[in-house]
N, C-alpha and C. Protein backbone atom coordinates (compact mmCIF):
# COMPACT_ATOMS: atom_id res chain seq x y z
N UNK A 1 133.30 116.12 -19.86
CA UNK A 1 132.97 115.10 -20.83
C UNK A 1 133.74 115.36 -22.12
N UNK A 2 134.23 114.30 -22.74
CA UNK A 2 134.88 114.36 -24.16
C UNK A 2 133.76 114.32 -25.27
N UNK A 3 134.03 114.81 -26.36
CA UNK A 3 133.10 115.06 -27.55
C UNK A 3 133.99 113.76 -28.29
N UNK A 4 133.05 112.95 -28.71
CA UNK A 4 133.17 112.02 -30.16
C UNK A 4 132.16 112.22 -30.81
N UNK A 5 132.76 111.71 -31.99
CA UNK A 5 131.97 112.46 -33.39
C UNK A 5 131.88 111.08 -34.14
N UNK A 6 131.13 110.44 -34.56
CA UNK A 6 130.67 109.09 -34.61
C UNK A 6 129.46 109.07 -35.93
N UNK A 7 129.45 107.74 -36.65
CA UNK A 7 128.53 107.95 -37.77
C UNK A 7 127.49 106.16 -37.30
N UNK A 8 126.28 106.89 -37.45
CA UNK A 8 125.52 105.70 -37.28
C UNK A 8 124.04 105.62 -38.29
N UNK A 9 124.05 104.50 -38.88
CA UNK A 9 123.03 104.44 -39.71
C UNK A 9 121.74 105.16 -39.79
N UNK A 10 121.42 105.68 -40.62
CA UNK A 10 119.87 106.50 -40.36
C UNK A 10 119.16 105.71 -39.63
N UNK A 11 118.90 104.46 -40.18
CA UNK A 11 117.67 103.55 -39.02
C UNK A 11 117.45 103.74 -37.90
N UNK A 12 118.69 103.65 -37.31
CA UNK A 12 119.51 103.59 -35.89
C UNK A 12 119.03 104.80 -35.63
N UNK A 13 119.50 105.94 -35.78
CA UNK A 13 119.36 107.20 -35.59
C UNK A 13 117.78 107.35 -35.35
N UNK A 14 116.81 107.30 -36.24
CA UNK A 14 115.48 107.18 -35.98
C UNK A 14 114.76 106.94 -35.03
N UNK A 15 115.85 105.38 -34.72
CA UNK A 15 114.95 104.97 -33.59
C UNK A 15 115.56 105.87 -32.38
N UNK A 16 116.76 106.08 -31.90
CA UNK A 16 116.92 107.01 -30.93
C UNK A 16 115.82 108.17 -30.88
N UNK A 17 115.48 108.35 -32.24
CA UNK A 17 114.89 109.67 -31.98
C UNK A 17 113.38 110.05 -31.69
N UNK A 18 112.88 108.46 -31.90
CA UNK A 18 111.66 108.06 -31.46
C UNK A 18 111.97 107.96 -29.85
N UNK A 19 112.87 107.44 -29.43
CA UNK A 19 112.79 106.95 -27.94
C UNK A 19 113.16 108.49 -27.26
N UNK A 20 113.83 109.10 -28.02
CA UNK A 20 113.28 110.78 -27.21
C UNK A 20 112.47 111.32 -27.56
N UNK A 21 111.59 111.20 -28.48
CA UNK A 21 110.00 112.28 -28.69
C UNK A 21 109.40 111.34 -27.50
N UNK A 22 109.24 110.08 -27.43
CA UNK A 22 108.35 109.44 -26.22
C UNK A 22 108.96 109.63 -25.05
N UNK A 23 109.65 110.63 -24.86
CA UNK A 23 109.97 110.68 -23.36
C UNK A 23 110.62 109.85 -22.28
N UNK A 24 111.58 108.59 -23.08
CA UNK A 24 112.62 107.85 -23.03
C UNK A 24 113.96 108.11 -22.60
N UNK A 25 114.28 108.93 -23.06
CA UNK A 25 115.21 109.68 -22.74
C UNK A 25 115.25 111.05 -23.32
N UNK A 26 116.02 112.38 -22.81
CA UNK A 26 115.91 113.69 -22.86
C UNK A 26 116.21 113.93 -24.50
N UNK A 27 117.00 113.28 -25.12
CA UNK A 27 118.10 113.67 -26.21
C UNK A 27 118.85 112.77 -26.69
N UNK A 28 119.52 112.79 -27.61
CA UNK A 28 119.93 111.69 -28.20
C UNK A 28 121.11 111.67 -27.56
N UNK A 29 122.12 112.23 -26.94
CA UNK A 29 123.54 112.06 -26.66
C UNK A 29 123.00 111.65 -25.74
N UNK A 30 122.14 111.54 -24.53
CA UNK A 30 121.82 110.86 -23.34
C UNK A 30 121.42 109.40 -23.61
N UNK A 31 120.62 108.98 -24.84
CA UNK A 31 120.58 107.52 -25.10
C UNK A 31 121.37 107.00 -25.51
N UNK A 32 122.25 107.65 -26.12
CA UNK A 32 123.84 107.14 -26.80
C UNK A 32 124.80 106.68 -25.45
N UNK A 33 124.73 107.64 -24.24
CA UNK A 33 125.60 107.75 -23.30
C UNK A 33 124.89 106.22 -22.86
N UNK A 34 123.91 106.19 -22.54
CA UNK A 34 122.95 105.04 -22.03
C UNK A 34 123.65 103.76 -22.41
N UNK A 35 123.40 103.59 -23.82
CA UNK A 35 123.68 102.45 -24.72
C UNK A 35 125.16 102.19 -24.20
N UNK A 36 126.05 103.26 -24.54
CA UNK A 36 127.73 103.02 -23.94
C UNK A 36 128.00 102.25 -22.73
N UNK A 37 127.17 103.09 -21.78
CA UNK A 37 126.86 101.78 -19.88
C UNK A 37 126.14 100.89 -20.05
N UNK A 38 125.69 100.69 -20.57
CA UNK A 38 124.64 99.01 -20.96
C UNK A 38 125.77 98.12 -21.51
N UNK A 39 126.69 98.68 -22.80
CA UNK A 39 127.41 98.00 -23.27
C UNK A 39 128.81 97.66 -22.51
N UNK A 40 129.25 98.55 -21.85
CA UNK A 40 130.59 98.13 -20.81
C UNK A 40 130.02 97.61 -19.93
N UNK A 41 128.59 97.69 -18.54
CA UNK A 41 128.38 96.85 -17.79
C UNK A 41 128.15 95.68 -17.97
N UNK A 42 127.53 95.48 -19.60
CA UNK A 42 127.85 93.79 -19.88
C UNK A 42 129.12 93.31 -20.29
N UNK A 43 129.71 94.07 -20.93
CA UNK A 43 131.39 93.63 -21.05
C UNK A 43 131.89 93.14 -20.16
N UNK A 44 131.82 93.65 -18.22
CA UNK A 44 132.66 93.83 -17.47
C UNK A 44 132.01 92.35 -16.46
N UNK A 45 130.25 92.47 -16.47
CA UNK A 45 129.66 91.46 -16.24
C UNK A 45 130.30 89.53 -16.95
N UNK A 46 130.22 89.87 -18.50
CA UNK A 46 130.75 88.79 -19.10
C UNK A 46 132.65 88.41 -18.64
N UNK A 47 133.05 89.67 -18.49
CA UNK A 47 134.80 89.54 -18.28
C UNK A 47 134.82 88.68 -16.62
N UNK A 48 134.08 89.17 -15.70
CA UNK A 48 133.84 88.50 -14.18
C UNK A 48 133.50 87.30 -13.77
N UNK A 49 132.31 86.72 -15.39
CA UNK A 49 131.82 85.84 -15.02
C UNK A 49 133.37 84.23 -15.70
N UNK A 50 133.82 85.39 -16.99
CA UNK A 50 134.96 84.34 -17.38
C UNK A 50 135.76 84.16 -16.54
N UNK A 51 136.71 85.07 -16.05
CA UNK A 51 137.16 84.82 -14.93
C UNK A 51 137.19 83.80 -13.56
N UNK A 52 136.01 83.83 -13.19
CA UNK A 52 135.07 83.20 -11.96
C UNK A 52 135.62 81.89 -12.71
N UNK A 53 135.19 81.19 -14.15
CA UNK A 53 134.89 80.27 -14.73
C UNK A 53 136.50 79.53 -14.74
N UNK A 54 136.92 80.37 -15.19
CA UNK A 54 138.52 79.77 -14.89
C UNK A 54 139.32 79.58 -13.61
N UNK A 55 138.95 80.30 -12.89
CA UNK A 55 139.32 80.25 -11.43
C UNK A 55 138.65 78.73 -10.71
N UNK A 56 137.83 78.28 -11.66
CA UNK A 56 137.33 76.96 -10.78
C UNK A 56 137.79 75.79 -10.94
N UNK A 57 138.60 75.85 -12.37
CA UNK A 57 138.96 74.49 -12.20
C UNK A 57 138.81 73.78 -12.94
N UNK A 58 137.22 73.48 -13.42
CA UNK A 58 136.44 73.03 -13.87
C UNK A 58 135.75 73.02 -15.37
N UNK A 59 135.43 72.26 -16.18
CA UNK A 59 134.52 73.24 -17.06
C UNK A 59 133.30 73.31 -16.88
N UNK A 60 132.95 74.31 -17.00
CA UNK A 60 131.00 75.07 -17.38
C UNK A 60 130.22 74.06 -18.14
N UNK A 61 129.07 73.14 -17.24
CA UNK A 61 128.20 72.64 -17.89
C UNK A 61 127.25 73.32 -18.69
C-alpha cells in the first residue's frame, strides 16, 4: 500500500472518528480506504452508464 498524506476538515475528521468508536469501521485509514471504493465504484458505475447512453443512439428520457 502507498502512504498519502492528505488534509481534511476537523468536522470531517470527527465524524470518521465517531464511525470508529461505534464499531463501523476498525480505524480511520480503513474508512478513508472505504470512502476511496465508494467513490471510484460510482465513478466507474456513472462512466458505464454514459457510455451505454451514447452507444444507443438515442437521447435519455
Amino acid at each position: 500500500m502507498e502512504r498519502v498524506t492528505l488534509r481534511i476538515p476537523k468536522q470531517q475528521i470527527e465524524e470518521v472518528e465517531r464511525m470508529v468508536e461505534t464499531g463501523e469501521f476498525p480505524n480511520r485509514s480503513e474508512a478513508i480506504r472505504s470512502a476511496v471504493r465508494d467513490m471510484l465504484n460510482e465513478q466507474t458505475a456513472d462512466s458505464r452508464q454514459r457510455e451505454s447512453t451514447s452507444k444507443r443512439g438515442w437521447a435519455k428520457v
